[in-house]
C-alpha atoms as a PDB file:
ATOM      1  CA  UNK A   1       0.000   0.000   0.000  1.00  0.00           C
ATOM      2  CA  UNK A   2       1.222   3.552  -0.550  1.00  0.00           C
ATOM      3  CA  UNK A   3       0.000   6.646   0.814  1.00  0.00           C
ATOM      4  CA  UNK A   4      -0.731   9.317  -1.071  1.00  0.00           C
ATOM      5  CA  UNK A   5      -2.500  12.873  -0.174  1.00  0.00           C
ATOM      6  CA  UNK A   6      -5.533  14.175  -2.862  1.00  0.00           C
ATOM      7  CA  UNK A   7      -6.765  17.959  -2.972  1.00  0.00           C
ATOM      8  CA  UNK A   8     -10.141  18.810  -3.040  1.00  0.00           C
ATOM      9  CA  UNK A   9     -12.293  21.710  -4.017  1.00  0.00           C
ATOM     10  CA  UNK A  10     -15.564  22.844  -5.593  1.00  0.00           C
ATOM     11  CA  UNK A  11     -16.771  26.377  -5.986  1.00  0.00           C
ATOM     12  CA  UNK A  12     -20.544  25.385  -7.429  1.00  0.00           C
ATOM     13  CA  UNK A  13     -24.255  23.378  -6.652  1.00  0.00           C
ATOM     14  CA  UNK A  14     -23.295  23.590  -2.348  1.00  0.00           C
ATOM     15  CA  UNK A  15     -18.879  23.384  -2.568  1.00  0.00           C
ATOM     16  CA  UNK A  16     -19.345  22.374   1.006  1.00  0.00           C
ATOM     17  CA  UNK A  17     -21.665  19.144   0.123  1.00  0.00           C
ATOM     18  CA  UNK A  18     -19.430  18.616  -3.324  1.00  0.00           C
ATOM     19  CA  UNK A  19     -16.196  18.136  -1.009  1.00  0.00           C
ATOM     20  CA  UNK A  20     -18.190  15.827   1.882  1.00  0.00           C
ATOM     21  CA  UNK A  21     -19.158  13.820  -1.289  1.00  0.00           C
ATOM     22  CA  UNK A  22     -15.763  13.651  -2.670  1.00  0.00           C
ATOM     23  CA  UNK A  23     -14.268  12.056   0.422  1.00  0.00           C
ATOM     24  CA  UNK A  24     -17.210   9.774   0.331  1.00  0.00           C
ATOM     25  CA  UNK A  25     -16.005   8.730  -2.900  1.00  0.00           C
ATOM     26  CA  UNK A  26     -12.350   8.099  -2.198  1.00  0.00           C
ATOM     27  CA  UNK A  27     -13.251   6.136   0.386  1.00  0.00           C
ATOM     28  CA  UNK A  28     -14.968   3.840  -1.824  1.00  0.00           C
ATOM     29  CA  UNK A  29     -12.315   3.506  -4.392  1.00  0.00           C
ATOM     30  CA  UNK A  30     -10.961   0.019  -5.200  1.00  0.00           C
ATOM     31  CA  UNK A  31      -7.578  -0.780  -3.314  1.00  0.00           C
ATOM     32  CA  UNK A  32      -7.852   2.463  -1.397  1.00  0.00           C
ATOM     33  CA  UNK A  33      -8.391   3.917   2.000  1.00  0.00           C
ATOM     34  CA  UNK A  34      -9.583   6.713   3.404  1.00  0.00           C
ATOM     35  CA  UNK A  35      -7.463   7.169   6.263  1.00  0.00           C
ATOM     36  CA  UNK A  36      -7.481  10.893   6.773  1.00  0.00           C
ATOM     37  CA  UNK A  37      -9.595  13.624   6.011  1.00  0.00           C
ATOM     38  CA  UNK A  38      -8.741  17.725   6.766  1.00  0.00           C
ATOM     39  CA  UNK A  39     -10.939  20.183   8.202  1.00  0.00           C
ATOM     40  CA  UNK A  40     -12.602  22.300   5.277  1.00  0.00           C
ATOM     41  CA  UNK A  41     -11.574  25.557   4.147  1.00  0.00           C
ATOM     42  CA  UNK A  42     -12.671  28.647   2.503  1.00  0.00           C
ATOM     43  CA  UNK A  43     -10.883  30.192  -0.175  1.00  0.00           C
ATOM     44  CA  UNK A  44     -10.432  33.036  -2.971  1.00  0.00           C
ATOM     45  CA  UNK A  45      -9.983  31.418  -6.198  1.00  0.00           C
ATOM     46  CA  UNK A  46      -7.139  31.407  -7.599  1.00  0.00           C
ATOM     47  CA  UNK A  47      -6.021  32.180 -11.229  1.00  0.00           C
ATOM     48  CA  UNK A  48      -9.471  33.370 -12.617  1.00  0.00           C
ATOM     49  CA  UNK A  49     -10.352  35.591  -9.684  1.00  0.00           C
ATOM     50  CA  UNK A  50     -14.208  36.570 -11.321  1.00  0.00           C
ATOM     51  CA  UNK A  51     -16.401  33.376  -9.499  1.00  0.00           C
ATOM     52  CA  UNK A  52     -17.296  32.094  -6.379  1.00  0.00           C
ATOM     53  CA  UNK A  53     -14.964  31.198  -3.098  1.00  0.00           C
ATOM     54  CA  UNK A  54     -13.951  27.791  -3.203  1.00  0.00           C
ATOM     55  CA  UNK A  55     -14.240  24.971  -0.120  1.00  0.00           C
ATOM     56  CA  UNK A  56     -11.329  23.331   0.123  1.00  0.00           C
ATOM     57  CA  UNK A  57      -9.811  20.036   2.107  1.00  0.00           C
ATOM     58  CA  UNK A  58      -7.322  17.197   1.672  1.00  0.00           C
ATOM     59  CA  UNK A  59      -7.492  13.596   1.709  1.00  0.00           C
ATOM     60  CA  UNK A  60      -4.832  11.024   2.894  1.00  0.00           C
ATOM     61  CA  UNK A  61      -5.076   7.872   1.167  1.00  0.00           C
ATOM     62  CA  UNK A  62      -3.672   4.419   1.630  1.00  0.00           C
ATOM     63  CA  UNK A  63      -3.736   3.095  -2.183  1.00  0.00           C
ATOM     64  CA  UNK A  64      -2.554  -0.425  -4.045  1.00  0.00           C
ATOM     65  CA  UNK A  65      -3.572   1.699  -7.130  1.00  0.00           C
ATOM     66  CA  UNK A  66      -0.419   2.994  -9.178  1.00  0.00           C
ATOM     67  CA  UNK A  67      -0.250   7.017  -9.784  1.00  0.00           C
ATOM     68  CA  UNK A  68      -1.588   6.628 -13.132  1.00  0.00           C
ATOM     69  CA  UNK A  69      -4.574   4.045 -12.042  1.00  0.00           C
ATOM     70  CA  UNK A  70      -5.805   6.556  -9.234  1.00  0.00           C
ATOM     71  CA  UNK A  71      -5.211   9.977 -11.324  1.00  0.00           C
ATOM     72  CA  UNK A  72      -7.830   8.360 -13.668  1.00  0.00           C
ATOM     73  CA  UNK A  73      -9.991   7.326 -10.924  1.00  0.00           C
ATOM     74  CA  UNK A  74     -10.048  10.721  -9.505  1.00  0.00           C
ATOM     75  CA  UNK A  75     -10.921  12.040 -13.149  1.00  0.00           C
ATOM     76  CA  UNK A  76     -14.150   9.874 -12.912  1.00  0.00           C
ATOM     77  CA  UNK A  77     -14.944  10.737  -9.983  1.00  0.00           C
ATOM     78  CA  UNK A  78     -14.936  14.328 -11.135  1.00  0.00           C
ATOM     79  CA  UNK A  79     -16.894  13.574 -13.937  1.00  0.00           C
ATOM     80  CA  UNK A  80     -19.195  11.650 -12.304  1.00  0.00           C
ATOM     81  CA  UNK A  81     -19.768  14.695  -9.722  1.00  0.00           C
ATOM     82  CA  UNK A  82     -20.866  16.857 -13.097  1.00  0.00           C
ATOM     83  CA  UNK A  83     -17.155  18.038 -13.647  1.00  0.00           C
ATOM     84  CA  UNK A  84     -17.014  20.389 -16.897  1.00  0.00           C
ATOM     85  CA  UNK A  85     -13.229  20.459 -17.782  1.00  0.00           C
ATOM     86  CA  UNK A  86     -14.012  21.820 -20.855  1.00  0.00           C
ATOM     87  CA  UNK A  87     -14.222  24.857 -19.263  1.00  0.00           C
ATOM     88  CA  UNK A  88     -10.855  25.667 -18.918  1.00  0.00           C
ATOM     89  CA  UNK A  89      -8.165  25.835 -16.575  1.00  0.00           C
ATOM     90  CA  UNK A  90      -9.104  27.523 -13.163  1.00  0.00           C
ATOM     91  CA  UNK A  91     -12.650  28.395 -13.987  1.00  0.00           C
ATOM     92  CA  UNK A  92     -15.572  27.261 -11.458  1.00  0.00           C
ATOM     93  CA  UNK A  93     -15.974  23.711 -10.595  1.00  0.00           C
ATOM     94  CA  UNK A  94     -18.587  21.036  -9.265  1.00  0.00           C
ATOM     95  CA  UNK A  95     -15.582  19.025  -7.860  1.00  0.00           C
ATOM     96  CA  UNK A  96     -11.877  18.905  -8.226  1.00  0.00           C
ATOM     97  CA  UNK A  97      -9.350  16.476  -7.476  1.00  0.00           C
ATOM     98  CA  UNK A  98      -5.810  16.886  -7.705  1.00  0.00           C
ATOM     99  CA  UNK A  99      -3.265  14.298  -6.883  1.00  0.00           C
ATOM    100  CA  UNK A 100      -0.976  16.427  -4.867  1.00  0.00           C
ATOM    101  CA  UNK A 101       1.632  13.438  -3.326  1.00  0.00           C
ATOM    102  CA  UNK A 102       1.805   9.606  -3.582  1.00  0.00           C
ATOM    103  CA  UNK A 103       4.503   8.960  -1.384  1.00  0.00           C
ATOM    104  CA  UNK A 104       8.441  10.463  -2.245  1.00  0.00           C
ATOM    105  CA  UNK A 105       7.560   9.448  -5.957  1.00  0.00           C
ATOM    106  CA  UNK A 106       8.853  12.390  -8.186  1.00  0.00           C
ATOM    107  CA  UNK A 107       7.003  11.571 -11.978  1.00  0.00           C
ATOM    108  CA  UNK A 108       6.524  13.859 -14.941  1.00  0.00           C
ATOM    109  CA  UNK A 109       4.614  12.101 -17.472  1.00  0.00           C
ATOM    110  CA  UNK A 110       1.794  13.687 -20.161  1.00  0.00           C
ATOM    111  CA  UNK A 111      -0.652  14.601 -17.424  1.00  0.00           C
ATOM    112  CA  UNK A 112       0.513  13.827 -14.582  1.00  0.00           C
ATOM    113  CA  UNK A 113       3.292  15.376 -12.405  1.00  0.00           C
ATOM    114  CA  UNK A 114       4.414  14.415  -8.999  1.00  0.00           C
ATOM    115  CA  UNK A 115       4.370  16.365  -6.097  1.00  0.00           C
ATOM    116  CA  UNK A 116       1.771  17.971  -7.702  1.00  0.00           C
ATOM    117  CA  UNK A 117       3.944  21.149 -10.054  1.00  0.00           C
ATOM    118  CA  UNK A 118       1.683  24.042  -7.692  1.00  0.00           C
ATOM    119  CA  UNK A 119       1.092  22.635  -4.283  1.00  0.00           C
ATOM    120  CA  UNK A 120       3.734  24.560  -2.551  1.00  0.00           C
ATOM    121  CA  UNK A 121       2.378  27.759  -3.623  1.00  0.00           C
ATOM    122  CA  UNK A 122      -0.682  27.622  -2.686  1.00  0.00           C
ATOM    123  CA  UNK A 123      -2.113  28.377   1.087  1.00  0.00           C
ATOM    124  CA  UNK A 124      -5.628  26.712  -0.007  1.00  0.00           C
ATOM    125  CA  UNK A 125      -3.822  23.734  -0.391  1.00  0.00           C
ATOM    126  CA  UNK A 126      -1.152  23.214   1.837  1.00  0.00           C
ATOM    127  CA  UNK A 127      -3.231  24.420   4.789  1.00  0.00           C
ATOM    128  CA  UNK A 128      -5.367  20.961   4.710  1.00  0.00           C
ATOM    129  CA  UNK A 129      -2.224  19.438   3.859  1.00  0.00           C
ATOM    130  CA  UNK A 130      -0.766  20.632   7.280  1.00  0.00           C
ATOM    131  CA  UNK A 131      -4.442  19.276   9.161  1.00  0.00           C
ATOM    132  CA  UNK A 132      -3.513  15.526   8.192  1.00  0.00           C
ATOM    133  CA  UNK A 133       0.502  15.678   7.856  1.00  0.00           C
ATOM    134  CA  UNK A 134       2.308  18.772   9.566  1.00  0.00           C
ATOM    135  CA  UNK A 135       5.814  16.901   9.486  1.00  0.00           C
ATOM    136  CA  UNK A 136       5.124  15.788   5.725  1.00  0.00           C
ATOM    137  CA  UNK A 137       8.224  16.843   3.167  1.00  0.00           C
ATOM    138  CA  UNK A 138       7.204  17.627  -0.343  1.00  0.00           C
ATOM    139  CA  UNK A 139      10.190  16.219  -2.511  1.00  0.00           C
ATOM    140  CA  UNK A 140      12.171  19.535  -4.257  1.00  0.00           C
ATOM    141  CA  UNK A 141      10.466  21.883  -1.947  1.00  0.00           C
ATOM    142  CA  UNK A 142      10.716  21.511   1.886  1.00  0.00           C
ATOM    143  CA  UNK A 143       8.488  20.556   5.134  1.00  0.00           C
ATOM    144  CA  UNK A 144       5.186  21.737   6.022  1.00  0.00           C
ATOM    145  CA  UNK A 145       6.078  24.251   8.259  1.00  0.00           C
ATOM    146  CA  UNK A 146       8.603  26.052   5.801  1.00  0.00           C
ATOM    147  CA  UNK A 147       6.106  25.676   2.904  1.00  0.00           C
ATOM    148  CA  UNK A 148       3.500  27.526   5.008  1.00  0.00           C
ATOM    149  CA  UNK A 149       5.651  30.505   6.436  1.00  0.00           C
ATOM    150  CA  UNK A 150       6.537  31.033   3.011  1.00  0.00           C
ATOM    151  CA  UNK A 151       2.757  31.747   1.582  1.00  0.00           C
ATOM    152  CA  UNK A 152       0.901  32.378   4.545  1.00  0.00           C
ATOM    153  CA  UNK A 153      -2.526  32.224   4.779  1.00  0.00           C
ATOM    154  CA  UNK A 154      -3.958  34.485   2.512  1.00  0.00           C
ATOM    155  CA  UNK A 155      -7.348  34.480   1.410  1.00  0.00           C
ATOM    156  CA  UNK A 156      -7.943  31.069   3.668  1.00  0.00           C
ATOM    157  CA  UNK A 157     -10.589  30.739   6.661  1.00  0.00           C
ATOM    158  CA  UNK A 158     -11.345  27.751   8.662  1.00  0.00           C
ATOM    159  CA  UNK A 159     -15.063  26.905   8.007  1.00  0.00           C
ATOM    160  CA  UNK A 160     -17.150  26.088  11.241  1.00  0.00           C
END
């Protein structure tokens, strides 16, 4: 089994209800646990700034699936959540699902890069990272803790 860590977010149809579903459905996936699920976040989008604030959480997995074998399982997941990515890149979304780590792997391949190519520049991200792993290092970028002081928090809030 390896462990890998998933990004969530949704900005559309109830972002808070989107997210709760998409840890429902990791938790399902073949050969994969849940083991670890962040608080949720609120956050300013990022890229196209003109939509809605995103909700925003991680997921810790335990996984026999290979990198390739879950990216594409997240991608259905996505699209079975109503996920346009047609759209373009950073627009509004029912669900996303980014794999972010799957253990020290490093990969670049057509589609798929590991540690995910923007996770340690981004506060909406590495703040649920911190909830489920706060000694975690991200290969070619540092700990948690480092990661964090160097973005901050900005435009993040703790949901109730």
């Amino acid at each position: 089994m390896t462990r890998a860590f998933v990004a969530l977010g949704s900005n559309l149809h109830d972002p808070r209800a989107q997210v709760l579903r998409g840890f429902d459905a990791l938790a399902h996936l073949p050969g994969t646990g849940l083991i670890g699920r962040s608080r949720l976040y609120r956050s300013a989008p990022w890229g196209v700034t003109g939509q809605p604030e995103f909700v925003n959480a991680a997921a810790e997995l335990e996984t026999s699936l290979a990198p390739r074998e879950l990216l594409d399982a997240l991608l259905a997941i996505e699209r079975a959540a109503g996920r346009d990515r047609s759209v373009g890149r950073w627009g509004p979304r029912v669900l996303d699902l980014d794999l972010l780590l799957y253990d020290a792997v490093s990969l670049h391949e057509p589609g798929l890069t590991l540690p995910h190519p923007h996770l340690h520049e981004r506060a909406f991200v590495l703040l649920p990272l911190n909830d489920l792993a706060p000694d975690l290092e991200v290969p070619g970028h540092g700990g948690m803790r480092e990661l964090l002081a160097r973005v901050g928090a900005g435009g993040c809030a703790l949901l109730p």
